[in-house]
PDB file of N, CA and C in Angstrom:
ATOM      1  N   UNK A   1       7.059 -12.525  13.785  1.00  0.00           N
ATOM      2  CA  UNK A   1       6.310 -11.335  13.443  1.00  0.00           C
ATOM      3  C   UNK A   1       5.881 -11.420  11.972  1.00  0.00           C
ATOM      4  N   UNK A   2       4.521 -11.028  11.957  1.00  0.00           N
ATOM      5  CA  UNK A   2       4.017 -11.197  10.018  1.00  0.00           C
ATOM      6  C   UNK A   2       4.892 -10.087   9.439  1.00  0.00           C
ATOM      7  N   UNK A   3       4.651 -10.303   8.051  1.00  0.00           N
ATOM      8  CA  UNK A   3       5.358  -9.355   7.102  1.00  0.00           C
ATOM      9  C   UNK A   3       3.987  -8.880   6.709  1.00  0.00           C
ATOM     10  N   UNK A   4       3.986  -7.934   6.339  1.00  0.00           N
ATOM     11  CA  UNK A   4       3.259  -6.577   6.014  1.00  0.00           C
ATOM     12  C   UNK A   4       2.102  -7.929   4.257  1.00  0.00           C
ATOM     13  N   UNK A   5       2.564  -8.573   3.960  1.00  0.00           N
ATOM     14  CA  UNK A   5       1.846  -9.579   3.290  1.00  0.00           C
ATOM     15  C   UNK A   5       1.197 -10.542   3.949  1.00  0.00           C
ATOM     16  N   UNK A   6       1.184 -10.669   5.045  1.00  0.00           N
ATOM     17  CA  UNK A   6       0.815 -11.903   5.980  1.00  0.00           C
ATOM     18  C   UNK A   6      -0.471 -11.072   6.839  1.00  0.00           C
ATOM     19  N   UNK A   7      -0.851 -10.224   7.343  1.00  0.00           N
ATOM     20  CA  UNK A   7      -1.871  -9.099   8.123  1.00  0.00           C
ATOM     21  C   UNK A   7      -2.839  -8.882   7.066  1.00  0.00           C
ATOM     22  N   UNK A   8      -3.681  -8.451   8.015  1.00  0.00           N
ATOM     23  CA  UNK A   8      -5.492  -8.408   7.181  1.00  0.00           C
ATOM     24  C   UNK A   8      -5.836  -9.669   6.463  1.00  0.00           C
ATOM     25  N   UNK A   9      -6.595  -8.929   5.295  1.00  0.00           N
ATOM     26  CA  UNK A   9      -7.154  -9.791   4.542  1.00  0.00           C
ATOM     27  C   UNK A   9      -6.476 -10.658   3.268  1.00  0.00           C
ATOM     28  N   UNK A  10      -6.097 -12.147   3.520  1.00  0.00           N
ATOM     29  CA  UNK A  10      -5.122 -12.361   2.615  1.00  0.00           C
ATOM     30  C   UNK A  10      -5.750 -13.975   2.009  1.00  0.00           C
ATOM     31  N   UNK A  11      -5.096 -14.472   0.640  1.00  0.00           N
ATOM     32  CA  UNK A  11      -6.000 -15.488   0.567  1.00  0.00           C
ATOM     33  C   UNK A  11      -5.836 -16.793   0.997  1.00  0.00           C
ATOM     34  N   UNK A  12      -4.612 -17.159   1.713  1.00  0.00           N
ATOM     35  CA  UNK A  12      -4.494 -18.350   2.723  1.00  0.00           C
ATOM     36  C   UNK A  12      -3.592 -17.484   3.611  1.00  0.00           C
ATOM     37  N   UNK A  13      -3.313 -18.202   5.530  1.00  0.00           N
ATOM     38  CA  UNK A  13      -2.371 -17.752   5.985  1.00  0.00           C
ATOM     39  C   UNK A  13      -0.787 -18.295   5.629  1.00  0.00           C
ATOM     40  N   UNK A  14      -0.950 -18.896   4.806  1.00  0.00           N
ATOM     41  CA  UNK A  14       0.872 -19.672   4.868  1.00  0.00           C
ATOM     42  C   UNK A  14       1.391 -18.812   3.587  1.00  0.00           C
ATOM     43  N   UNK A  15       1.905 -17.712   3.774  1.00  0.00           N
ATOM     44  CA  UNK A  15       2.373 -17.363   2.248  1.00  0.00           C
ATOM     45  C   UNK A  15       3.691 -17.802   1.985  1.00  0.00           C
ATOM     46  N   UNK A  16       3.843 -17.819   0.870  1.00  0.00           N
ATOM     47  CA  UNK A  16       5.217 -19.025   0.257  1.00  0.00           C
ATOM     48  C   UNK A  16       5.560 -18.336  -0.964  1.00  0.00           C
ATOM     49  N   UNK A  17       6.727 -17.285  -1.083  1.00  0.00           N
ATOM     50  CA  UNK A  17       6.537 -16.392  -2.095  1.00  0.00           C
ATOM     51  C   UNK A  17       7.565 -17.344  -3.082  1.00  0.00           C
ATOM     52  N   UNK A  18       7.614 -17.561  -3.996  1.00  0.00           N
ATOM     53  CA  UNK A  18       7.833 -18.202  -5.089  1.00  0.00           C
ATOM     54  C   UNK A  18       8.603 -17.371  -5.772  1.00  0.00           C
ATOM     55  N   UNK A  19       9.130 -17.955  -7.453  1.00  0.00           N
ATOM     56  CA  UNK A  19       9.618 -17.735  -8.135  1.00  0.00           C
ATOM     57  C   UNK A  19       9.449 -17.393  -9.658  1.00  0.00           C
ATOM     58  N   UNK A  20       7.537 -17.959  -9.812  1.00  0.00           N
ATOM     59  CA  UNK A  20       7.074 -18.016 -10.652  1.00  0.00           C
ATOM     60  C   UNK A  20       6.668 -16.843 -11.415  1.00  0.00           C
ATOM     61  N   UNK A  21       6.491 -15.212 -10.874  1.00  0.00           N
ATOM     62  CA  UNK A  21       6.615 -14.288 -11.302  1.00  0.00           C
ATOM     63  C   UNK A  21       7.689 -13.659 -11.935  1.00  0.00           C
ATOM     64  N   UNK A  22       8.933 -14.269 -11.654  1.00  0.00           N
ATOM     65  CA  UNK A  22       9.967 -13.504 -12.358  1.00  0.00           C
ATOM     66  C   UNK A  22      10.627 -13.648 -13.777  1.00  0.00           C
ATOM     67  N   UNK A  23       9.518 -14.799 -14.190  1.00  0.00           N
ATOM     68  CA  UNK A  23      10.131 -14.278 -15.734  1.00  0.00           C
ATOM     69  C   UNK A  23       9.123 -12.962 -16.247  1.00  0.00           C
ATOM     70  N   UNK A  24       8.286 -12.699 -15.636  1.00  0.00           N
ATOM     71  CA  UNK A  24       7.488 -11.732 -16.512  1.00  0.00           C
ATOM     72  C   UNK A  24       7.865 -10.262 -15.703  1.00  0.00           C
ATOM     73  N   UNK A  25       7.847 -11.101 -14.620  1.00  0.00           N
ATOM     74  CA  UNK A  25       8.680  -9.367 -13.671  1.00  0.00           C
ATOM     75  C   UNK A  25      10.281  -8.834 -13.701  1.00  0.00           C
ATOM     76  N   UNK A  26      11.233 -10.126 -14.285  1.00  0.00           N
ATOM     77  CA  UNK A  26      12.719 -10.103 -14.533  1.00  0.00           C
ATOM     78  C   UNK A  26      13.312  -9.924 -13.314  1.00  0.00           C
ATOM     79  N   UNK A  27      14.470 -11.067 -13.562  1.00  0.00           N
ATOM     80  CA  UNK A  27      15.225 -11.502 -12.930  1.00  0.00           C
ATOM     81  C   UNK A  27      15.658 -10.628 -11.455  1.00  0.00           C
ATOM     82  N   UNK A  28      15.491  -9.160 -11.855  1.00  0.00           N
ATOM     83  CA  UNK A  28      16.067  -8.186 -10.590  1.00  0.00           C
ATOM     84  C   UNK A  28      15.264  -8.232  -9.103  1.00  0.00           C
ATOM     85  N   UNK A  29      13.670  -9.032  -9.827  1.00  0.00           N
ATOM     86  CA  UNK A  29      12.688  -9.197  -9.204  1.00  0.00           C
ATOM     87  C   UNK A  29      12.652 -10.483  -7.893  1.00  0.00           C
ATOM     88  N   UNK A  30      13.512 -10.785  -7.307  1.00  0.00           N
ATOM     89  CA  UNK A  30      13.894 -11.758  -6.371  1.00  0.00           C
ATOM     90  C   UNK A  30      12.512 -12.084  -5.325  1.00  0.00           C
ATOM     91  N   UNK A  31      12.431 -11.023  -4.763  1.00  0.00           N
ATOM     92  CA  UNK A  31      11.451 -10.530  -3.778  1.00  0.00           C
ATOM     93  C   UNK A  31       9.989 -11.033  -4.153  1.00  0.00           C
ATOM     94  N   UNK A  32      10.075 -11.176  -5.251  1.00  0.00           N
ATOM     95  CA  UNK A  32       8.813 -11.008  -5.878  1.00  0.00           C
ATOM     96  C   UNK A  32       7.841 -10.306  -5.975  1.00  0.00           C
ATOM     97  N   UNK A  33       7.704  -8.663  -5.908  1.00  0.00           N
ATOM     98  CA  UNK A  33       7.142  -8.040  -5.463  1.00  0.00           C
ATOM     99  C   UNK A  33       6.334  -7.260  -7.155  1.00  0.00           C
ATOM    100  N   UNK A  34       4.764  -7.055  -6.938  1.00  0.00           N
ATOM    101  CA  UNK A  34       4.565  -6.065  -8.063  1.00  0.00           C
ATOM    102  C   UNK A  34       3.801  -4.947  -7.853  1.00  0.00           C
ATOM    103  N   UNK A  35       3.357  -4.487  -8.595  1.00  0.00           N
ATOM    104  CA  UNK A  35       2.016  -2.869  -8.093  1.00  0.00           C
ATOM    105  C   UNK A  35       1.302  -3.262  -8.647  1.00  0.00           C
ATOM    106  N   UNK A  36       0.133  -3.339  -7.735  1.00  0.00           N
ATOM    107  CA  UNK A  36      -1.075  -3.144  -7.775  1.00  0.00           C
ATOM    108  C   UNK A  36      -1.975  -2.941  -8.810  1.00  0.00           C
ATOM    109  N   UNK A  37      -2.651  -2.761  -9.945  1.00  0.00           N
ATOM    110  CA  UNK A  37      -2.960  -1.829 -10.398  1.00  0.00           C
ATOM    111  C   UNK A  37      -4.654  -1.561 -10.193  1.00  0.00           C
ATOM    112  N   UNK A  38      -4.757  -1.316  -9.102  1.00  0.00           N
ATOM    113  CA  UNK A  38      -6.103  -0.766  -8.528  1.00  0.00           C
ATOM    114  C   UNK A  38      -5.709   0.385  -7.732  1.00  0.00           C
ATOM    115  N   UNK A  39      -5.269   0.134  -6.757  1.00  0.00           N
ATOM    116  CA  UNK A  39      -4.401   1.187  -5.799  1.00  0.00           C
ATOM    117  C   UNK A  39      -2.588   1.233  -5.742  1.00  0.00           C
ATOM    118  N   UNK A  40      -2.305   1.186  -6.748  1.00  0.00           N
ATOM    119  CA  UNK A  40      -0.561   1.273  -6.887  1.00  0.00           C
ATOM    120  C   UNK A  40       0.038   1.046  -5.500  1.00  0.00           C
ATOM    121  N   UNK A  41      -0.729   0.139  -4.823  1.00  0.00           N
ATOM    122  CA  UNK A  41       0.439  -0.214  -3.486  1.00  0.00           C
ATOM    123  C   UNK A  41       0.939  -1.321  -4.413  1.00  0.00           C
ATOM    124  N   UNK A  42       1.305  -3.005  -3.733  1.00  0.00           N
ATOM    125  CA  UNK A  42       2.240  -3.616  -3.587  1.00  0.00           C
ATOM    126  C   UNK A  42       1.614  -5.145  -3.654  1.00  0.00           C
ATOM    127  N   UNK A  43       1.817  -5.879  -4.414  1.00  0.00           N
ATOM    128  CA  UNK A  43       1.630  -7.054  -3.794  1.00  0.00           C
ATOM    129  C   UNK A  43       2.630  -8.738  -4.403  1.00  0.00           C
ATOM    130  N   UNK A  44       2.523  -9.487  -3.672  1.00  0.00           N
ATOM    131  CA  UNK A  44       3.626 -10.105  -3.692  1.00  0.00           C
ATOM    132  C   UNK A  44       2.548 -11.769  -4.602  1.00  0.00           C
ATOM    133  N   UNK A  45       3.255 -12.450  -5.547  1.00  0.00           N
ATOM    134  CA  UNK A  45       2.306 -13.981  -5.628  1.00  0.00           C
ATOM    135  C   UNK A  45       2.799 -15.072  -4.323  1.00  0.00           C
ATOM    136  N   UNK A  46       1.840 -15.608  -4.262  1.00  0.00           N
ATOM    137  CA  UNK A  46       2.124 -16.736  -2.952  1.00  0.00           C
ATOM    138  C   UNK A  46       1.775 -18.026  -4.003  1.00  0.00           C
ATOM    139  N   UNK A  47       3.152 -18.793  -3.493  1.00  0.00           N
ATOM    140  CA  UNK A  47       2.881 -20.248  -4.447  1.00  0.00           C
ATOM    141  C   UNK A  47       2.055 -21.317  -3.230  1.00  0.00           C
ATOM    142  N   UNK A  48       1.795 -21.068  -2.365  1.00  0.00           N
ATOM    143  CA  UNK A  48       0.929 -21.696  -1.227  1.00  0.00           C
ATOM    144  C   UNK A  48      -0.806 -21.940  -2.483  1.00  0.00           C
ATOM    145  N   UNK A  49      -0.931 -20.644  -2.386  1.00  0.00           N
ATOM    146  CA  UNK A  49      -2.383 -20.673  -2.844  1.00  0.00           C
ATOM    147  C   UNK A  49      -2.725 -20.324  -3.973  1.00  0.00           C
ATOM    148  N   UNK A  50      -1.634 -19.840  -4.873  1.00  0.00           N
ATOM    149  CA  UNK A  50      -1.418 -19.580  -6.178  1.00  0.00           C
ATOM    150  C   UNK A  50      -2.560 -18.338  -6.308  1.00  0.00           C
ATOM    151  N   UNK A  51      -2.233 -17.489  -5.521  1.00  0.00           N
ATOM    152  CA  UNK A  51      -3.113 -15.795  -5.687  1.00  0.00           C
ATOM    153  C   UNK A  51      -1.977 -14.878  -5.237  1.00  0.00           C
ATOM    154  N   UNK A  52      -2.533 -13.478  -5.723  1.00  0.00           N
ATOM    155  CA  UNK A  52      -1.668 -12.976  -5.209  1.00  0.00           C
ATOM    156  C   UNK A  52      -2.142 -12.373  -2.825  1.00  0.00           C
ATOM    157  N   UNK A  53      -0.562 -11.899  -2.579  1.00  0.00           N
ATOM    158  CA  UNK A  53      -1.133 -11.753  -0.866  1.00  0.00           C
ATOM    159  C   UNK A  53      -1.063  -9.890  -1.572  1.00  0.00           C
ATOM    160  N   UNK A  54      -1.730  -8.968  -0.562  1.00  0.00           N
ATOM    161  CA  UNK A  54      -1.792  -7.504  -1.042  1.00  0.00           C
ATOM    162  C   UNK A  54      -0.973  -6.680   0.271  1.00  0.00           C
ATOM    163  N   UNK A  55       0.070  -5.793   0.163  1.00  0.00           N
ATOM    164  CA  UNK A  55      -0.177  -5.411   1.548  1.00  0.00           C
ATOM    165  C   UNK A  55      -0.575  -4.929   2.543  1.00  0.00           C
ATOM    166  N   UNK A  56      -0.511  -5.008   3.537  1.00  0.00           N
ATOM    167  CA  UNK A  56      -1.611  -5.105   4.659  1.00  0.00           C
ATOM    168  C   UNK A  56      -3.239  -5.039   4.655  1.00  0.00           C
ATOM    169  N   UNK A  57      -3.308  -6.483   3.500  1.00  0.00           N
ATOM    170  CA  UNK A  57      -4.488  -7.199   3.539  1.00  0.00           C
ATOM    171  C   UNK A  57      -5.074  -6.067   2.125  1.00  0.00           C
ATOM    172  N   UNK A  58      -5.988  -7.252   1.932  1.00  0.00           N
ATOM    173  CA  UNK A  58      -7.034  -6.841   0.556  1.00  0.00           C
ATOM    174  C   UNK A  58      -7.791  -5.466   0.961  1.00  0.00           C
ATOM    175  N   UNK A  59      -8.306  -5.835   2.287  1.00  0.00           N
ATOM    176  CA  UNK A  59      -9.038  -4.175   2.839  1.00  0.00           C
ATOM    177  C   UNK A  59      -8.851  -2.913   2.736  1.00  0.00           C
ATOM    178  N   UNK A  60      -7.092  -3.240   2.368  1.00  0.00           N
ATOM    179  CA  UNK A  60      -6.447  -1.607   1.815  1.00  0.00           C
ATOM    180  C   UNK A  60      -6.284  -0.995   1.043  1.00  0.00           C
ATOM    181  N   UNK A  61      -7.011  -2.106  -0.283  1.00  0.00           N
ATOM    182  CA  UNK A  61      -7.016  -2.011  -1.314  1.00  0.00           C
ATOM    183  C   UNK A  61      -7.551  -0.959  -1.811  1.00  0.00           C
ATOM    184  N   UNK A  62      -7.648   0.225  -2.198  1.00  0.00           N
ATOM    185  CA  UNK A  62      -8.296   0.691  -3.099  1.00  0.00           C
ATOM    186  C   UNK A  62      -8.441   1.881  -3.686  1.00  0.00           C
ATOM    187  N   UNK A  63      -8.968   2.453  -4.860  1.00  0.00           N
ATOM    188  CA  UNK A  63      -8.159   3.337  -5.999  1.00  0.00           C
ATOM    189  C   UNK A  63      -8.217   4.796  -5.194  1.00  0.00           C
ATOM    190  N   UNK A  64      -6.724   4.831  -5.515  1.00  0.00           N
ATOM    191  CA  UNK A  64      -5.664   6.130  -4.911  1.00  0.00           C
ATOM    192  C   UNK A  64      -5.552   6.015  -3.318  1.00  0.00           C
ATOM    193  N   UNK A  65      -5.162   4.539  -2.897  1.00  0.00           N
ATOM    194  CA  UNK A  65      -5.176   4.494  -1.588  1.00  0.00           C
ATOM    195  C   UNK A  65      -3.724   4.850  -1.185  1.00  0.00           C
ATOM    196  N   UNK A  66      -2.755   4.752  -2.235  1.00  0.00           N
ATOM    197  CA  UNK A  66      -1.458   5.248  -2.365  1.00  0.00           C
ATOM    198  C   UNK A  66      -0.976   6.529  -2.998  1.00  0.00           C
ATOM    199  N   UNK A  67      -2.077   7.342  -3.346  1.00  0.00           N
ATOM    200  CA  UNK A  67      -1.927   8.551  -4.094  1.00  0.00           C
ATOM    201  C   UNK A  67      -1.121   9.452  -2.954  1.00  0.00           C
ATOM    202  N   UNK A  68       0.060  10.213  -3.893  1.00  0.00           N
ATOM    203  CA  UNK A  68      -0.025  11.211  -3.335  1.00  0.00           C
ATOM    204  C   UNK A  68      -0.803  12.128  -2.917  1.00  0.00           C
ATOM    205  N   UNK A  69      -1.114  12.882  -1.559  1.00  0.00           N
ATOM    206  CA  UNK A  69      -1.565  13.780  -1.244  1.00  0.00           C
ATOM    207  C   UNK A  69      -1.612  14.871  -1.882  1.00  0.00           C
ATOM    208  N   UNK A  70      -2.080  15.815  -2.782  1.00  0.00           N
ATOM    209  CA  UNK A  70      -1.559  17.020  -3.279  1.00  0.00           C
ATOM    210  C   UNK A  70      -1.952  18.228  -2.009  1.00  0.00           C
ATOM    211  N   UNK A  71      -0.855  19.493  -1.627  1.00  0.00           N
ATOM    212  CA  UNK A  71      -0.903  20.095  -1.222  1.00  0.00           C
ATOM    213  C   UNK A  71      -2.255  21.251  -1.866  1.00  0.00           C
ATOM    214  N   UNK A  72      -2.998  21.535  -0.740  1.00  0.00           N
ATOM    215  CA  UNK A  72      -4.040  22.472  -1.124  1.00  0.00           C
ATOM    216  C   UNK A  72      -3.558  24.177  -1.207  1.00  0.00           C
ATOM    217  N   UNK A  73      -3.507  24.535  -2.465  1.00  0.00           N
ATOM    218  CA  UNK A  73      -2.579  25.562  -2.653  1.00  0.00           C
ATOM    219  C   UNK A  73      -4.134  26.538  -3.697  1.00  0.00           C
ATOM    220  N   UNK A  74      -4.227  27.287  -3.293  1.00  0.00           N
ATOM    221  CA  UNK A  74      -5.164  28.078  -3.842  1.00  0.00           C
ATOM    222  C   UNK A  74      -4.662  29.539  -4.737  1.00  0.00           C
TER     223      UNK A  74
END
């Protein structure tokens, strides 16, 4: 089953998450995981293709696609 980095639009299919982010992301950072900063979701580096993968694909990308909802309160 893909991981939520592997679906949609991604920039090779073999992702190979590496190690090479964690000196700048620190050590706690195993996973390799960072935010976004277009749409504050998630995305992980792949040492396959040396880009980053986004999750569930590049298509989901985009600004305040992770925003909270604010309640409509008048």
């Amino acid at each position: 089953m893909p991981t939520i980095y592997e679906v949609g639009d991604q920039p090779c299919a073999n992702l190979l998450r590496g190690d090479s982010d964690i000196p700048a992301l620190g050590n706690g950072n195993r996973r390799n995981v960072h935010q976004c900063p277009v749409c504050e979701g998630r995305r992980t580096w792949c040492e396959n293709c040396c880009a980053d993968h986004h999750e569930h694909g590049w298509e989901t990308c985009k600004p305040g696609a992770y925003a909270e909802k604010e309640d409509a309160h008048d």
